[in-house]
Protein backbone atom coordinates (compact mmCIF):
# COMPACT_ATOMS: atom_id res chain seq x y z
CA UNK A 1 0.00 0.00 0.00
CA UNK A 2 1.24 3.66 -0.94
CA UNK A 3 1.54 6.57 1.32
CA UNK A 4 -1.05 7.83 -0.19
CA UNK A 5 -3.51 5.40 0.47
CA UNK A 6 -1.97 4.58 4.18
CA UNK A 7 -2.91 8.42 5.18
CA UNK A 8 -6.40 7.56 3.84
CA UNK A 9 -6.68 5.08 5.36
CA UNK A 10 -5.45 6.94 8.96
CA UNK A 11 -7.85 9.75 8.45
CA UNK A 12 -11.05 7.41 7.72
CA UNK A 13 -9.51 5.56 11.00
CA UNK A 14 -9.24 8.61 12.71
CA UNK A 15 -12.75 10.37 11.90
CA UNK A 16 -14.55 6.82 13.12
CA UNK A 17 -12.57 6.97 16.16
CA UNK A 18 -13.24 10.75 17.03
CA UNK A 19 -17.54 9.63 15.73
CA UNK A 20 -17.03 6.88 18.27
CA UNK A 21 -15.88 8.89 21.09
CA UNK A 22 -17.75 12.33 20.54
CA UNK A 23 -21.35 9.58 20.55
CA UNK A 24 -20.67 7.59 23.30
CA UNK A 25 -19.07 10.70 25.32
CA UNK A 26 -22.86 12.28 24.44
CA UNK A 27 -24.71 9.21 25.91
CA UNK A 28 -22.68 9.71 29.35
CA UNK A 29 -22.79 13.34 29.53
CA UNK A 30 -26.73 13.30 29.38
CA UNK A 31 -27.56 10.20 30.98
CA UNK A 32 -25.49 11.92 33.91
CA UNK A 33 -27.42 14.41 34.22
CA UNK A 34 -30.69 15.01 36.03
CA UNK A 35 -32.50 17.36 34.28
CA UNK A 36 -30.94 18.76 31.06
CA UNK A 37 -30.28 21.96 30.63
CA UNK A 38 -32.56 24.59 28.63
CA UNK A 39 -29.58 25.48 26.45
CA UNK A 40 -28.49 22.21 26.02
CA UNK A 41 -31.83 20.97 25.20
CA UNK A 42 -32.12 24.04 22.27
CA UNK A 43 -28.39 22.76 21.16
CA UNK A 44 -29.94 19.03 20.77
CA UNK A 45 -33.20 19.92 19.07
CA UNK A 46 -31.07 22.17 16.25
CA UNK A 47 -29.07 19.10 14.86
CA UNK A 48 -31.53 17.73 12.67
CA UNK A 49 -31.43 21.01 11.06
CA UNK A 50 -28.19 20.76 10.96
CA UNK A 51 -27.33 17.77 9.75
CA UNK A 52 -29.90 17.88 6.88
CA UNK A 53 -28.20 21.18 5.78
CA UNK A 54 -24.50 19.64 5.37
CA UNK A 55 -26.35 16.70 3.11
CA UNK A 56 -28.45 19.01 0.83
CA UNK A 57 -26.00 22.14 0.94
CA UNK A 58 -23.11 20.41 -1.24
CA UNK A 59 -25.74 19.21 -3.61
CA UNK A 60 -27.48 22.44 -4.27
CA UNK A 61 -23.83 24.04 -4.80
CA UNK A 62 -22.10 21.67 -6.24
CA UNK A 63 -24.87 19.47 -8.29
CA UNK A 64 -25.36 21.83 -11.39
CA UNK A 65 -28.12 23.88 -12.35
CA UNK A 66 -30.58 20.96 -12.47
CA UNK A 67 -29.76 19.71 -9.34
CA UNK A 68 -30.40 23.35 -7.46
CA UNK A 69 -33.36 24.03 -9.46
CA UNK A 70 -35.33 20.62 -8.59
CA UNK A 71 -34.69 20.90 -5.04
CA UNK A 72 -36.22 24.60 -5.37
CA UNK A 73 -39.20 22.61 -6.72
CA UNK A 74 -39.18 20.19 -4.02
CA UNK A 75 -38.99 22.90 -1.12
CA UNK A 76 -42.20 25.02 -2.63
CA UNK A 77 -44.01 21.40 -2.88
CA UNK A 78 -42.54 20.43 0.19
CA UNK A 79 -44.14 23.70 2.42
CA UNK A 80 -47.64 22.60 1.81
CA UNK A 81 -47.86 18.68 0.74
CA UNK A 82 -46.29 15.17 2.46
CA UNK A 83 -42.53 14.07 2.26
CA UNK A 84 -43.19 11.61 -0.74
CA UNK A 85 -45.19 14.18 -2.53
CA UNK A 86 -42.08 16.49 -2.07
CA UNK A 87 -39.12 13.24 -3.23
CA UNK A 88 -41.69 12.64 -5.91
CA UNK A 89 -42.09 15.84 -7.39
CA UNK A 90 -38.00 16.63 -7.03
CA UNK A 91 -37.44 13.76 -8.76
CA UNK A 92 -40.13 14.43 -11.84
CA UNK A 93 -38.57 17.76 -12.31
CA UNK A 94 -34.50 16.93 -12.29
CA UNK A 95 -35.97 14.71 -14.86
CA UNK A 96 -37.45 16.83 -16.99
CA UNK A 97 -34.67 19.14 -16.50
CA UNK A 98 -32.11 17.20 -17.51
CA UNK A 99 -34.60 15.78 -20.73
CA UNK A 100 -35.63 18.84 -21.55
CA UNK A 101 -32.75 21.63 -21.46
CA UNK A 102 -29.31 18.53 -21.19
C-alpha cells in the first residue's frame, strides 16, 4: 500500500474513532445528568437542522443547475404537501430538467 492510500486510510480511521468517542461521550454526559439543561436541550433539538443542511448544501452548490433548481421545486411542494409528494415531485422535475434543457 502507498503513502497515499496509508494516510487515507489513517484519516477514515481517525474520523470513526473521534464519531465513536464524541457519541458515546454524548450518551454519558446526558444520561449523567438530572434534568438537562434549557440550552443544552435548544443545542440538541437544532441538529436535525443541521445535519440535513450539510447533506443538501453540497448538492445544491455543487450538483449543477438541475440539481439546485429541482430541489427549489421540491422545497415550494414540500411547504404545503407530504414528504413523498415532495421526493416525488423533485425527482419528476431533475428529470425533466435534464430531458428537456441537457
Amino acid at each position: 500500500m502507498d503513502a497515499q492510500h496509508l494516510d487515507l486510510l489513517y484519516l477514515i480511521v481517525a474520523a470513526a474513532v473521534a464519531t465513536y468517542v464524541t457519541r458515546f461521550g454524548g450518551y454519558v454526559l446526558i444520561t449523567q445528568l438530572k434534568n438537562i439543561p434549557p440550552r443544552v436541550e435548544s443545542a440538541l433539538n437544532a441538529v436535525p437542522a443541521a445535519v440535513l443542511t450539510t447533506l443538501v448544501a453540497p448538492a445544491f452548490v455543487y450538483g449543477g443547475m438541475d440539481v439546485a433548481a429541482a430541489m427549489l421545486v421540491a422545497f415550494v411542494v414540500g411547504l404545503r404537501f407530504s414528504t413523498l409528494r415532495m421526493l416525488l415531485v423533485g425527482w419528476i422535475a431533475v428529470m425533466a430538467i435534464r430531458h428537456l434543457i441537457m
